[in-house]
Protein backbone atom coordinates (compact mmCIF):
# COMPACT_ATOMS: atom_id res chain seq x y z
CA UNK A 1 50.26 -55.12 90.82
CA UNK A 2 47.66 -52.51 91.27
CA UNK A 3 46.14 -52.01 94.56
CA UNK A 4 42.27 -51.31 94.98
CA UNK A 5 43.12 -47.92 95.74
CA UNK A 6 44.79 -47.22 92.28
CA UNK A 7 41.96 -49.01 90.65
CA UNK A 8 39.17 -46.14 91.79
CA UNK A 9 37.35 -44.28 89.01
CA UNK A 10 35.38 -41.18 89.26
CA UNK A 11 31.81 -43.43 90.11
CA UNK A 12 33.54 -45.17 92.98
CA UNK A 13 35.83 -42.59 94.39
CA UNK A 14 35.80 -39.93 97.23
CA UNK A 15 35.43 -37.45 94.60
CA UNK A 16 31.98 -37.64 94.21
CA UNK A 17 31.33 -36.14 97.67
CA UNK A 18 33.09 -33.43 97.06
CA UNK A 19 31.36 -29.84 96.88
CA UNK A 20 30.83 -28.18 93.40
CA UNK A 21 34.07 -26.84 91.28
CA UNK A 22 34.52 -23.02 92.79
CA UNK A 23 33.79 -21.42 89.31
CA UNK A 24 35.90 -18.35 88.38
CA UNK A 25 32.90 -16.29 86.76
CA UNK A 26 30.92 -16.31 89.99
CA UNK A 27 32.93 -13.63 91.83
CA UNK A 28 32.38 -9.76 93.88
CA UNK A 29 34.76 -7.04 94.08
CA UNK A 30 33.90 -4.77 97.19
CA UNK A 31 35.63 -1.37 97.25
CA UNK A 32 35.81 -0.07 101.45
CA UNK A 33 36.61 3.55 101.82
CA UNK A 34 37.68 5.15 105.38
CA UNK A 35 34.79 8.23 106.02
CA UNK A 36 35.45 11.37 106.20
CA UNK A 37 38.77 11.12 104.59
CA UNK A 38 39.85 13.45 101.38
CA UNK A 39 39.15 10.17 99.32
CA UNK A 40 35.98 9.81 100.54
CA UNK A 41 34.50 13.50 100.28
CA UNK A 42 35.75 13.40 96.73
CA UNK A 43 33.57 10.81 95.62
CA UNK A 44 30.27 11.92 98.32
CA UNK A 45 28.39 8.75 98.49
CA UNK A 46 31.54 6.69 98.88
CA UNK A 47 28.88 3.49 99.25
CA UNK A 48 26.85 4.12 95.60
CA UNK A 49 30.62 4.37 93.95
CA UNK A 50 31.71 0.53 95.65
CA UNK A 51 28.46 0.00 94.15
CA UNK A 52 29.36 0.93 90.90
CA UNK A 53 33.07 -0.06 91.17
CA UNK A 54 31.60 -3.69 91.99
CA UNK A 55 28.60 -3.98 89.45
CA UNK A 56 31.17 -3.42 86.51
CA UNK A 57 34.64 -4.75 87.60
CA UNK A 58 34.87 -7.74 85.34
CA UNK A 59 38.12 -9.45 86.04
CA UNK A 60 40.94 -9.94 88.73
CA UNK A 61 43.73 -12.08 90.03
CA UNK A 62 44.16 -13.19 93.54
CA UNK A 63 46.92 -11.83 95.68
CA UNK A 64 50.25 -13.42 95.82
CA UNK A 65 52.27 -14.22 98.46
CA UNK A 66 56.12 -15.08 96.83
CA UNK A 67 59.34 -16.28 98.76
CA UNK A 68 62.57 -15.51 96.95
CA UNK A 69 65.49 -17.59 97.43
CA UNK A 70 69.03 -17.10 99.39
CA UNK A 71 71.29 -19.71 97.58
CA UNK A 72 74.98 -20.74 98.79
CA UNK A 73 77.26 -23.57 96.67
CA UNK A 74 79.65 -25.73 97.63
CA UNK A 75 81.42 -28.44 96.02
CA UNK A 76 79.30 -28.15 93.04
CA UNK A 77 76.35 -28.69 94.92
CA UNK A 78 73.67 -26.14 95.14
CA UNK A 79 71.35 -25.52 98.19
CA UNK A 80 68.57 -23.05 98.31
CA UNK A 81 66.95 -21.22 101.63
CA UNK A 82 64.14 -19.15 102.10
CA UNK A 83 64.67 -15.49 102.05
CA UNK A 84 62.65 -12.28 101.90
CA UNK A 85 58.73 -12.71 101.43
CA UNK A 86 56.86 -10.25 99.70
CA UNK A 87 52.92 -9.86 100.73
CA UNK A 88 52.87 -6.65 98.79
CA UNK A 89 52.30 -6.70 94.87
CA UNK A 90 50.06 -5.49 92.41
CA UNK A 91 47.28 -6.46 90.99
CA UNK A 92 45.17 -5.52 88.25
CA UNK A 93 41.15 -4.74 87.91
CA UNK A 94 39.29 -4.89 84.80
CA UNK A 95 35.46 -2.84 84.44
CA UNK A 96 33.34 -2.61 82.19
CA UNK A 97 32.73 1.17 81.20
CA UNK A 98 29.36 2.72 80.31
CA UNK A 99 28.56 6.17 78.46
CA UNK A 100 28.65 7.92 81.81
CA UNK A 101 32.50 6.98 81.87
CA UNK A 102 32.39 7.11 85.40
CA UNK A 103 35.37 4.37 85.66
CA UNK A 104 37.72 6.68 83.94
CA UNK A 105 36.54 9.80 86.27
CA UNK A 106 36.57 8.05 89.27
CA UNK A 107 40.26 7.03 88.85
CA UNK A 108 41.72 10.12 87.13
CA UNK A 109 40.15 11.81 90.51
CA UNK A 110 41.62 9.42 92.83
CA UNK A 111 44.95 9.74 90.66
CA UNK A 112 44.58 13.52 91.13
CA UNK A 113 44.18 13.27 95.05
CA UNK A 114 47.41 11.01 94.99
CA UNK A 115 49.59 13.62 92.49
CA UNK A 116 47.71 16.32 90.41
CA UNK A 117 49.12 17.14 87.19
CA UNK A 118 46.84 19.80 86.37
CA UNK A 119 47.38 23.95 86.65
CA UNK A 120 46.72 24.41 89.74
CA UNK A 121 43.12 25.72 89.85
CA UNK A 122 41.85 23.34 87.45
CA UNK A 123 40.77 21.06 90.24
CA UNK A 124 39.87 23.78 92.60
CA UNK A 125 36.09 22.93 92.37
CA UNK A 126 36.29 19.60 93.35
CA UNK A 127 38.60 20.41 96.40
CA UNK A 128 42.41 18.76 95.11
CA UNK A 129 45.50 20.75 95.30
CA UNK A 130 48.01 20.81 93.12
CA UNK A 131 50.92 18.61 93.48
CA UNK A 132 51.44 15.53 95.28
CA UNK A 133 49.31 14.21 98.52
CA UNK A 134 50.37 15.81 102.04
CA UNK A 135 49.35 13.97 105.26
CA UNK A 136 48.56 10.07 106.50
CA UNK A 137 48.66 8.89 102.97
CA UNK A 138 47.51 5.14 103.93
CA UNK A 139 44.79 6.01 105.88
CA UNK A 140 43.76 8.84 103.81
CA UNK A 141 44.04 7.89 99.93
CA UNK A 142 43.97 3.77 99.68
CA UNK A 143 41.05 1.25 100.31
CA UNK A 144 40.40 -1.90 100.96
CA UNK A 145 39.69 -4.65 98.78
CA UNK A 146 37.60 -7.75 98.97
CA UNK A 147 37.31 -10.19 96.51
CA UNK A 148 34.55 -13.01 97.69
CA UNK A 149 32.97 -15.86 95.56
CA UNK A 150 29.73 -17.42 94.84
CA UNK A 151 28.03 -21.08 95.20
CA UNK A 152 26.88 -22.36 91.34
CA UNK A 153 23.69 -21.02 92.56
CA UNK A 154 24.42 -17.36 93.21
CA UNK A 155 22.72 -17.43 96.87
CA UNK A 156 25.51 -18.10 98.61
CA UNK A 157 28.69 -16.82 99.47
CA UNK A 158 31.80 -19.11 99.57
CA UNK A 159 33.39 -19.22 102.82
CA UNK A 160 37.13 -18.50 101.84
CA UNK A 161 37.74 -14.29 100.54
CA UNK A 162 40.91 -12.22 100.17
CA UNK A 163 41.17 -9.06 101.69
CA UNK A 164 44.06 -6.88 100.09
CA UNK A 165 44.61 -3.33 101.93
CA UNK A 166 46.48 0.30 101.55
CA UNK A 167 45.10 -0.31 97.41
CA UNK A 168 45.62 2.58 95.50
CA UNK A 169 45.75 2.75 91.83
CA UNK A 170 49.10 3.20 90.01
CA UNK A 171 48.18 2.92 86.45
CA UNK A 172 44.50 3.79 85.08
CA UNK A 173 44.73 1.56 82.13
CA UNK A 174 45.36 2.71 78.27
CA UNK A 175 42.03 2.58 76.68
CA UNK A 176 42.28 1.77 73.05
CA UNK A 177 39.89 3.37 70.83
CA UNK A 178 39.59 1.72 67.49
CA UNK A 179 37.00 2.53 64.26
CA UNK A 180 37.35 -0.80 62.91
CA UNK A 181 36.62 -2.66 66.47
CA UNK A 182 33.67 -3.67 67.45
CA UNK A 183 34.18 -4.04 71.37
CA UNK A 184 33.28 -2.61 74.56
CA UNK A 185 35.37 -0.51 76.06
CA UNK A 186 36.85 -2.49 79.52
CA UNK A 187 40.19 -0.62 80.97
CA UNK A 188 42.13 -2.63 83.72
CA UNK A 189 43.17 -0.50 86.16
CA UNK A 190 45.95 -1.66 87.72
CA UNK A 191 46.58 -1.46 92.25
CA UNK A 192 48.78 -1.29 94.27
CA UNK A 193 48.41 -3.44 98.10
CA UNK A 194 50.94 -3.42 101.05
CA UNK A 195 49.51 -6.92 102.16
CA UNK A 196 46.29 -9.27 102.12
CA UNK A 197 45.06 -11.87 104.05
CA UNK A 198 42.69 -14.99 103.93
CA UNK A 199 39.69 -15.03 105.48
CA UNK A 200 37.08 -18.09 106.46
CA UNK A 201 33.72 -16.36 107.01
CA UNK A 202 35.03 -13.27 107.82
CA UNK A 203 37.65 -14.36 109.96
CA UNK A 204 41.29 -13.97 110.02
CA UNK A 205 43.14 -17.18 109.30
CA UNK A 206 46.33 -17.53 111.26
């Protein structure tokens, strides 16, 4: 027989004191640099390009956090364990690029910093040596990522946002050119972060 509890509908459950539904649309990716690092004299104004790297990102995925399994058997029964967890992963960004193709500069440069392909004075003007990256490569070459939500009404951040570090970009998306499209052109560019962690207005959980 069903219970009073069971019976509840949306008009006479808890549900209707609940906040709004978190929307996925209503989102900010914020781009931190360390000063005065090779990274950061590449680009100059290392604030007006987390600017721009924020205004046109368009899409990403929340970090994951994944526990693989240790598994033993015995008499035809199985039994699993948690084994090694993995807080490192990748993750991919999609933006939105204009006719100043800054996106696809700013990521072949910081590509360049990480391993230059190029003769080796072809990036002499802008300061990167041939070859791969020498010296504190976390602190020097990666960033920090924040990804922090909106309220329905745009004046409010949410208090829950994901903080992914050491990012550094491993693949700068294929951009497909096509005469019989009729699209932007949006490449996801796709990180790499050693760990993340929660936050609750801007402070560490756990």
């Amino acid at each position: 027989m069903a219970t009073e509890e069971q019976n509840r509908n949306l008009w006479t459950s808890p549900i209707l004191g609940y906040p709004d539904l978190a929307k996925n649309f209503l989102f900010q990716t914020v781009f931190q640099f360390n000063s005065g690092t090779p990274l950061a004299n590449l680009f100059g104004d290392i604030d007006t390009v987390a600017e721009m790297l924020m205004l046109r990102a368009r899409s990403i995925s929340a970090p994951q956090k994944k526990t693989e399994l240790i598994t033993t058997h015995y008499m035809g029964a199985k039994r699993n364990y948690p084994g090694r967890t993995n807080v490192d992963g990748q993750v991919s960004i999609k933006f939105d690029e204009f006719q100043d193709f800054n996106i696809a500069k700013i990521f072949y440069e910081w590509q360049n910093l990480i391993y230059n392909h190029a003769w080796p004075g072809a990036q002499a003007s802008r300061g990167i040596a041939a070859g791969g990256a020498v010296g504190d490569f976390i602190a020097l070459y990666t960033a920090q990522v924040t990804i922090t939500c909106y309220d329905s009404a745009l004046r409010t951040k949410l208090p829950y946002s994901w903080r992914l570090y050491d990012c550094f970009p491993t693949d700068n998306g294929q951009i497909e050119l096509n005469s019989e499209a009729g699209d932007k052109i949006a490449p996801s560019i796709t990180f790499n972060y050693n760990t993340w962690e929660l936050y609750y207005n801007n402070t560490r959980i756990g």
